[in-house]
Protein backbone atom coordinates (compact mmCIF):
# COMPACT_ATOMS: atom_id res chain seq x y z
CA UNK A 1 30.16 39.13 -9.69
CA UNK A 2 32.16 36.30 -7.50
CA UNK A 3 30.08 33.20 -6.44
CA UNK A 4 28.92 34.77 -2.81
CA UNK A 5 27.46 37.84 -4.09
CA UNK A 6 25.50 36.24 -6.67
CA UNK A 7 23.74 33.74 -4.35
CA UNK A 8 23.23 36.56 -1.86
CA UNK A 9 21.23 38.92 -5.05
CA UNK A 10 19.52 35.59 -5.93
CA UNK A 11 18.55 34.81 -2.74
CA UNK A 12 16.81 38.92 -2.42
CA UNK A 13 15.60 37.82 -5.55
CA UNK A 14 13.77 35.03 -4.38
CA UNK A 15 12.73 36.48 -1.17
CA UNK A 16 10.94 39.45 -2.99
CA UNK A 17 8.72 37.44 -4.44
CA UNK A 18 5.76 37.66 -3.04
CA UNK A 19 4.77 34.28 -1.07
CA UNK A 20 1.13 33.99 -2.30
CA UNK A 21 3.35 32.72 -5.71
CA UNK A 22 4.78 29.43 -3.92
CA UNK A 23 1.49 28.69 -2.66
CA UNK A 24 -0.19 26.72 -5.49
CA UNK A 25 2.50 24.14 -5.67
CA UNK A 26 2.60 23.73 -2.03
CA UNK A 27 -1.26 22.85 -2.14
CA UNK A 28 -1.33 21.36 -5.09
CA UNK A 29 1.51 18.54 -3.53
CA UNK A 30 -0.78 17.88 -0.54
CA UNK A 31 -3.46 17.46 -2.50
CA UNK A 32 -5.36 13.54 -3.31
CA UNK A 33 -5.86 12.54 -6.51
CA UNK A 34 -8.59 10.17 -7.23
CA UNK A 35 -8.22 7.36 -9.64
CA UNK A 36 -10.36 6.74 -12.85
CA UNK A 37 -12.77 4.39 -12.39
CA UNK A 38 -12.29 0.48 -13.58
CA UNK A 39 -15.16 -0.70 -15.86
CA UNK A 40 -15.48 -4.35 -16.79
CA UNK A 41 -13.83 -4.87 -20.25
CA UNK A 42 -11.56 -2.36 -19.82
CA UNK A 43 -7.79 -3.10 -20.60
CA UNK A 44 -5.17 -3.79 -17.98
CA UNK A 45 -1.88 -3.72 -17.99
CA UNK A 46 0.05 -6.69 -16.04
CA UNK A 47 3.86 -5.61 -14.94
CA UNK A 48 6.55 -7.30 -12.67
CA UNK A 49 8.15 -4.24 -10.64
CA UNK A 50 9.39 -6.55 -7.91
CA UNK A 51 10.47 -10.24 -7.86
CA UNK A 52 10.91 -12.47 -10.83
CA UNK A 53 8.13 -15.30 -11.45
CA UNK A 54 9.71 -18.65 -11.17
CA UNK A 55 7.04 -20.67 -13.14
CA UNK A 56 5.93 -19.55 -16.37
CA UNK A 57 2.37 -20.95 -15.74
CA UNK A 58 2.13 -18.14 -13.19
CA UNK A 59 1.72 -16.10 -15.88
CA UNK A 60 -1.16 -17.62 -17.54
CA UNK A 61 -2.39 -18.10 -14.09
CA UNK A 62 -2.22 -14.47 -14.28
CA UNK A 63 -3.30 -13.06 -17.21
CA UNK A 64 -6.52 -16.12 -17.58
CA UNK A 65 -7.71 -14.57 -13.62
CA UNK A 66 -7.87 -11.23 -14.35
CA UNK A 67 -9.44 -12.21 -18.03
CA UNK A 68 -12.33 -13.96 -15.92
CA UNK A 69 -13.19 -11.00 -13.82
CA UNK A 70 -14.14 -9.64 -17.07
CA UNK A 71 -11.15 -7.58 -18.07
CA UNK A 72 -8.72 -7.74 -21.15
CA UNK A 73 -4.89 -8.10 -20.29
CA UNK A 74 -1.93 -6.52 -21.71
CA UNK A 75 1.39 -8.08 -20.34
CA UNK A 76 4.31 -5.85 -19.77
CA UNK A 77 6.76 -5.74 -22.18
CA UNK A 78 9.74 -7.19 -19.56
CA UNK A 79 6.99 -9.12 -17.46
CA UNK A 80 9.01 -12.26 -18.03
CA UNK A 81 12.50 -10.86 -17.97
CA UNK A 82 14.84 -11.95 -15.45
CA UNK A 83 18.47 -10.89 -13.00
CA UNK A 84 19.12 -12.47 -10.40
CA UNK A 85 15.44 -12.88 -8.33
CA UNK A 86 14.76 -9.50 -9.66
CA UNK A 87 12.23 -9.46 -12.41
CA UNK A 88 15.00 -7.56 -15.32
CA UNK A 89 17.05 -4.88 -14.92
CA UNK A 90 15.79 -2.01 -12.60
CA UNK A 91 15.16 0.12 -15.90
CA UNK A 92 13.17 -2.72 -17.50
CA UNK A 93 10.37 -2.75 -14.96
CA UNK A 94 10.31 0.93 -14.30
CA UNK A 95 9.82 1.10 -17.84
CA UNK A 96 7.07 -1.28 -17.90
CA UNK A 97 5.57 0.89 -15.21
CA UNK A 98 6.21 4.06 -17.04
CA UNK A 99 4.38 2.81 -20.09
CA UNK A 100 1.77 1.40 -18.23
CA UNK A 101 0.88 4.41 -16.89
CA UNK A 102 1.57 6.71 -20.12
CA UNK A 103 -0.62 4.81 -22.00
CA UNK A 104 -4.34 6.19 -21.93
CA UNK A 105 -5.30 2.64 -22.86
CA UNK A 106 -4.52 0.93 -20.02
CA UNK A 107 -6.75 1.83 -17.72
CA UNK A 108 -5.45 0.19 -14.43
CA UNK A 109 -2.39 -1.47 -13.00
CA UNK A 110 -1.78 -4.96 -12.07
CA UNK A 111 1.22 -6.10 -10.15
CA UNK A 112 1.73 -10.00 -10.79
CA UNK A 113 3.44 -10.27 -7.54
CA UNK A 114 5.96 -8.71 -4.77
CA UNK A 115 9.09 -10.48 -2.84
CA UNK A 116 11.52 -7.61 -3.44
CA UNK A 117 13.05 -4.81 -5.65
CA UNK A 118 10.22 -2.49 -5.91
CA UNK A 119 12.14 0.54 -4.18
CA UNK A 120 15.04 -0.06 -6.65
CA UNK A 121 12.78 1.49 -9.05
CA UNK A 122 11.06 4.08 -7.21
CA UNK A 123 13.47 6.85 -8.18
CA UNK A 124 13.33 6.09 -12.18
CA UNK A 125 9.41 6.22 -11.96
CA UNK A 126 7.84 9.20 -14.01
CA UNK A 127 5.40 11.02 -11.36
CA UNK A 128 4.18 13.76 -13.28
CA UNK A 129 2.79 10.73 -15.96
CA UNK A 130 0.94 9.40 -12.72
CA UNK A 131 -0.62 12.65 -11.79
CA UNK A 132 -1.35 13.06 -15.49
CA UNK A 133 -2.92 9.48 -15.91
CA UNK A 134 -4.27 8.57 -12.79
CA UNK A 135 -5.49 5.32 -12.77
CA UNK A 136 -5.77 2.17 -10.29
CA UNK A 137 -2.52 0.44 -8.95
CA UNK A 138 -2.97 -2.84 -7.42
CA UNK A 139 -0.62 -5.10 -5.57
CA UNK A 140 0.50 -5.90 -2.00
CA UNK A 141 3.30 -6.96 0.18
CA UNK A 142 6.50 -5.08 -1.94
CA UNK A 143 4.27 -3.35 -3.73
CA UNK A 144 4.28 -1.26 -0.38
CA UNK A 145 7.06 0.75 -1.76
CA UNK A 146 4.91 1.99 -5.06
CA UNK A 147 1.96 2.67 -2.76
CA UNK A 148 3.72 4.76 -0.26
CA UNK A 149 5.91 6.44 -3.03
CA UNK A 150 3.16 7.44 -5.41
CA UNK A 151 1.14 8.60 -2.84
CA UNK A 152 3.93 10.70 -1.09
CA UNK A 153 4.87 12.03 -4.49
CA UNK A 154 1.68 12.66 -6.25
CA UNK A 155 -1.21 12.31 -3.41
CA UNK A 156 -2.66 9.38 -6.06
CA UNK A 157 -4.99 6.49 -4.09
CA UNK A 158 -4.09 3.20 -4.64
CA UNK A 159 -5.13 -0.63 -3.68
CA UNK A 160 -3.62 -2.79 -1.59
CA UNK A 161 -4.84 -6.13 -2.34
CA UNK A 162 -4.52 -9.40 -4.37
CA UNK A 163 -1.07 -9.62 -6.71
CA UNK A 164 -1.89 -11.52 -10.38
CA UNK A 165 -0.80 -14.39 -9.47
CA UNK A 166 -2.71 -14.81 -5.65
CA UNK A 167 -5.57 -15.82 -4.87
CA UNK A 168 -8.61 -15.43 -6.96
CA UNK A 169 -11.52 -17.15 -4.16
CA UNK A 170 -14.75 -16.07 -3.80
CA UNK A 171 -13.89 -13.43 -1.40
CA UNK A 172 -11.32 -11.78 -3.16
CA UNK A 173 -13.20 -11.68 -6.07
CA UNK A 174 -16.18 -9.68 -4.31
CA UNK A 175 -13.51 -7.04 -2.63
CA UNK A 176 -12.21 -6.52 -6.68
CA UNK A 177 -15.68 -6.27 -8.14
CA UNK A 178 -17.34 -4.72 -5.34
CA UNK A 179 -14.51 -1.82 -4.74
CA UNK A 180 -13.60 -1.29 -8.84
CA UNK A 181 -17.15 -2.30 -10.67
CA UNK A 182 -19.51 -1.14 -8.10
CA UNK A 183 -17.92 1.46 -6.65
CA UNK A 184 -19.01 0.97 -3.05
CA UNK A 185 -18.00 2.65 -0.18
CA UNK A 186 -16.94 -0.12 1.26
CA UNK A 187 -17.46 -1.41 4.88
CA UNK A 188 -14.55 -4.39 5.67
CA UNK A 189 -15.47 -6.35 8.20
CA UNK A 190 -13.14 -9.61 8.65
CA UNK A 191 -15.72 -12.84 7.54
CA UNK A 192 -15.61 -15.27 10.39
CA UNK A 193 -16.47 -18.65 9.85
CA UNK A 194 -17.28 -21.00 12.71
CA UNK A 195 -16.25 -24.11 10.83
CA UNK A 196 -17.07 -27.94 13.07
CA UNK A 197 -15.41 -26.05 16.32
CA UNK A 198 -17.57 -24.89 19.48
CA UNK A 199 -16.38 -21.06 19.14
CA UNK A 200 -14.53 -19.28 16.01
CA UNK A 201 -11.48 -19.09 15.97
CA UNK A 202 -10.16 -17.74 12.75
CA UNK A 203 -10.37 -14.53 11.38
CA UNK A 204 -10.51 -13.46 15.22
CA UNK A 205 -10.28 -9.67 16.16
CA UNK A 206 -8.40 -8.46 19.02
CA UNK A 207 -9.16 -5.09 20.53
CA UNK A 208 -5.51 -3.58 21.58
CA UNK A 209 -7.62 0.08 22.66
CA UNK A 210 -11.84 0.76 21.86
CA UNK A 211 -12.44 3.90 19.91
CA UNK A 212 -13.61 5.96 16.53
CA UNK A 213 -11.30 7.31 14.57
CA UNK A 214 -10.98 9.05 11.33
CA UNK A 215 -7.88 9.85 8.57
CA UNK A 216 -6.32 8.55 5.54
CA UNK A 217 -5.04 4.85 5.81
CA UNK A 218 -1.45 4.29 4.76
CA UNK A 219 1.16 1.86 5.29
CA UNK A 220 1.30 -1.75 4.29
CA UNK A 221 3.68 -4.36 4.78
CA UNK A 222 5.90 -3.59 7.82
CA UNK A 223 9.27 -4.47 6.24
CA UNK A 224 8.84 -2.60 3.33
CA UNK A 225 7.75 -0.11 4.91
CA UNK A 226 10.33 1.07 7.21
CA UNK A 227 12.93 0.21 4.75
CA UNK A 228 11.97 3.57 2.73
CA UNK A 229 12.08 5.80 6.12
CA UNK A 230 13.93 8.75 5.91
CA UNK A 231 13.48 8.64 1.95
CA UNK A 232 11.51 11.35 0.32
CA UNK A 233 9.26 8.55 -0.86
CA UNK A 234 8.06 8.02 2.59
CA UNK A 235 4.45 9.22 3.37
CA UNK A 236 3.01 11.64 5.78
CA UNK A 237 1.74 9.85 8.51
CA UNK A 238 0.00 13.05 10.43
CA UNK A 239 -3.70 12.01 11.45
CA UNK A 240 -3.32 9.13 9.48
CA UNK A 241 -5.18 5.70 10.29
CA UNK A 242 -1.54 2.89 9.79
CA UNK A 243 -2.30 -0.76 8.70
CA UNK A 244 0.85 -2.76 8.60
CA UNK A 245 1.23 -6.81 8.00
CA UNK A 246 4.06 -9.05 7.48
CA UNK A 247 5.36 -12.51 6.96
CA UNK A 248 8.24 -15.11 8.09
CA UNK A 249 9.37 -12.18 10.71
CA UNK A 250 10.95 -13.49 14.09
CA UNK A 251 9.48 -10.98 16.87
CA UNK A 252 12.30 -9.49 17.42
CA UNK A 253 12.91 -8.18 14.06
CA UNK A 254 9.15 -6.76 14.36
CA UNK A 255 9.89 -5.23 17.27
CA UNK A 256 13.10 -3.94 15.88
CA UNK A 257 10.99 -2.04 12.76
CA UNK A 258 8.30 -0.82 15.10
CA UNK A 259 10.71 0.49 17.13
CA UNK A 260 11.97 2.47 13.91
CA UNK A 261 8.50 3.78 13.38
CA UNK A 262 8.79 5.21 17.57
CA UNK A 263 11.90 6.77 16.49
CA UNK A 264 10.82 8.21 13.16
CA UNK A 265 7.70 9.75 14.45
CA UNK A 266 4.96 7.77 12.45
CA UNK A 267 3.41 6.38 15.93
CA UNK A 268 3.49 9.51 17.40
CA UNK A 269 1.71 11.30 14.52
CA UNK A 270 -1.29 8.68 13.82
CA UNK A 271 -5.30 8.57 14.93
CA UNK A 272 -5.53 4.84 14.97
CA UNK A 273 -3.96 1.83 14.34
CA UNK A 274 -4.98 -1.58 12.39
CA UNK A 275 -2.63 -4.61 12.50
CA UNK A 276 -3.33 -7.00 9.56
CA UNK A 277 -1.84 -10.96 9.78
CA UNK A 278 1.33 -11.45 10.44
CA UNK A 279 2.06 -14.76 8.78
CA UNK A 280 4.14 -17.04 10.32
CA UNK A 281 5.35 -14.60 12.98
CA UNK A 282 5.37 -16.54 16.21
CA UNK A 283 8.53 -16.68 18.26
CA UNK A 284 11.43 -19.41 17.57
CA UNK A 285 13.78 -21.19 19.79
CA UNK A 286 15.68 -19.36 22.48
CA UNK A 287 14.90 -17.93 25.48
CA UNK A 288 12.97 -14.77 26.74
CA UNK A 289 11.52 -14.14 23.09
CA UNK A 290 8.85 -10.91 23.28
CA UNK A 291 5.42 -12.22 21.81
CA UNK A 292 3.88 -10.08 19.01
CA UNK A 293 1.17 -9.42 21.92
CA UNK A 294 4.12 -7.70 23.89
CA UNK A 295 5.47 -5.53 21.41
CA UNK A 296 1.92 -4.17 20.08
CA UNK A 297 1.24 -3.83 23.86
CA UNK A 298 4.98 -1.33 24.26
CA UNK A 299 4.47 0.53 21.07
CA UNK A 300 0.82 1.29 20.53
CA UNK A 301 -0.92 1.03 24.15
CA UNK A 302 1.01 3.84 25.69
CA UNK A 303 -0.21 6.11 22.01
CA UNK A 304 -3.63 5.93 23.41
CA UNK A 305 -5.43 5.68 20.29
CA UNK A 306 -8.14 3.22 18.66
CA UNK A 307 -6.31 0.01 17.78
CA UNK A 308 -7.16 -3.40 16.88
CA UNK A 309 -5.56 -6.55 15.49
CA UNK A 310 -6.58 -9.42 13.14
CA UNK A 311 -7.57 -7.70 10.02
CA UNK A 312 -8.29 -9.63 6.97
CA UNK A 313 -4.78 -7.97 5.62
CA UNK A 314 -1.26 -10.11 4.73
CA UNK A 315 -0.11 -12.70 3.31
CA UNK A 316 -3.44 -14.67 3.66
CA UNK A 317 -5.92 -16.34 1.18
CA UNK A 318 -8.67 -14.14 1.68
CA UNK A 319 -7.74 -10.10 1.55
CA UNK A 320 -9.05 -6.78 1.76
CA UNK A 321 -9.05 -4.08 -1.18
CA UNK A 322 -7.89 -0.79 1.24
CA UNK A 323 -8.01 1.94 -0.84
CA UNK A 324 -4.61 3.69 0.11
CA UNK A 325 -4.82 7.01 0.97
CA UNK A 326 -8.50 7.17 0.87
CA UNK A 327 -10.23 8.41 4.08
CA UNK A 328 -11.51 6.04 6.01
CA UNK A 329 -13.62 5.88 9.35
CA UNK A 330 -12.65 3.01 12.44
CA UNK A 331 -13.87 1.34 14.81
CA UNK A 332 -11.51 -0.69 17.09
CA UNK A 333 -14.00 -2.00 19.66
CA UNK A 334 -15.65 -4.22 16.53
CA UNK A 335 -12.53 -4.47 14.55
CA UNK A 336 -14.08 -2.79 11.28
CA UNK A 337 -13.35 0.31 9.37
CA UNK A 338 -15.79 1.79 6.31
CA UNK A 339 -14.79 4.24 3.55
CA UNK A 340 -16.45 7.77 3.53
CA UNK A 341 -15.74 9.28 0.42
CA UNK A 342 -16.16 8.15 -3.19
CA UNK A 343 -12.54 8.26 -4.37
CA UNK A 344 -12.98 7.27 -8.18
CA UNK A 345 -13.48 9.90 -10.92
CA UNK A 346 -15.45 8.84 -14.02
């Protein structure tokens, strides 16, 4: 049989089948996995999938806060490797990750911190060992890249929150112990303190457009983010609720991704909007600079959706746990949003 008949009898083949056969995969890749639940004394693991750490006290830093909120700590075999600023060779920390994961020990996922090389990995990580193990994954800013890519490929919830090596205050310590330990459904409302000034001024909402609204909330940081568009590790955005943030970005360059996420289709697929910090953000020299106010105004007014800005999400000291992925109810017109499901498994 030459080459053309034998794809056109496999392809009669295939259509024969009857359809109702195809179905349980399709459902079963759309459908959310929830993680095991975190219990104090339980034993992390600690991994470097990004950036390398440039001070080795970082990782006692490390290790000694997650020890303190009651956990024990195993440190990734290539945790302190090093190329370049990467932290080891791409199949170092994907194997770290891989083992991680694997091991029904290790009950959760730490990342120590982001900066960049995350989505080097993404392609060497073992997916079918996440949907086997599901367990917590928690890390921000780079980490982007594993949240969007494990959710996209295995429908798994993760956290977006506090890296190792950030910062362990009072606040972040309730989000870890209040999300994990307690298993709230959590309400996250951005703290506002009035400090020695006549009004408050930081942790400040701003309404972009009132409104409820309801879906899972994906995204993260903005950079990250649209950097894996058009990859197959790129989520579904449809009814979703996006939170992005970012840091050290001119306004043009935010404009430039949120113009990618027009152009993609995320904006024109979402139920509501949340914009986190964006640290250090505010327009340089030169003239006729947009403001950040001008480019949320051009890209997420016209959508007509609930949308606020100002949540207690970045590159700031004090940070929200989002459950990624989880559903999650808004409201822009007081700048808070509240889980509505359990999403941890016992």
């Amino acid at each position: 049989m030459n080459k053309r008949l034998f794809l056109k009898s496999a392809a009669l083949s295939i259509g024969a089948l009857p359809l109702a056969s195809f179905l349980p995969i399709l459902s079963e890749a759309k459908k959310t996995i929830s993680p095991t639940a975190l219990l104090k004394n339980d034993l992390v693991g600690l991994i470097s999938p990004s950036a390398a750490t440039s001070e080795r006290i970082q990782f006692d830093f490390a290790k000694e806060s997650l020890e303190a909120l009651g956990l024990k700590v195993r440190l990734g075999k290539n945790l302190k490797n090093r190329r370049g600023h990467l932290a080891g060779t791409d199949e170092e920390r994907a194997k770290d990750f891989n083992d991680m994961f694997a091991d029904p020990e290790i009950k959760a996922v730490i990342c120590i911190r982001g900066g960049s090389g995350a989505a080097r990995i993404l392609d060497k990580i073992d997916y079918k060992a996440i949907q086997k193990n599901p367990k917590p994954l928690l890390g921000y800013s780079d980490i982007t890249a594993l949240h969007c890519a494990i959710f996209s490929q295995t429908g798994l919830i993760t956290f977006h929150g506090p890296n190792g090596t950030g910062s362990w205050n009072s606040f972040n310590v309730g989000q870890f112990e209040r999300m994990f330990f307690d298993q709230e459904l959590m309400h996250f409302e951005n703290e506002q303190v009035k400090g020695d000034d006549l009004i408050v001024k930081q942790n400040r909402i701003q309404v972009l457009r009132p409104g409820m609204a309801k879906g899972r909330i994906l995204g993260g940081n903005l950079t990250v983010l649209t950097s894996i568009s058009g990859t197959p590790y790129y989520p579904d955005f449809t009814d979703a609720i996006l939170f992005i943030e970012d840091i050290s970005e001119d306004p043009y360059k935010i404009d430039r991704m949120m113009s990618t996420l027009k152009l993609n289709g995320t904006l024109g697929k979402i139920k509501g909007f949340i914009f986190g910090q964006c640290t250090d953000c505010t327009p340089g020299g030169g003239y006729g600079s947009l403001t950040l106010d001008d480019i949320l105004d051009d890209y997420i007014l016209p959508l007509n959706i609930p949308a606020f800005k100002g949540a207690m999400i970045g590159h700031v000291a004090k940070q929200f746990v989002i459950p990624h992925g989880a559903e999650i109810e808004m409201d822009a017109a007081s700048g808070t949003f509240n889980m509505t499901h359990q999403i941890f498994k016992s």
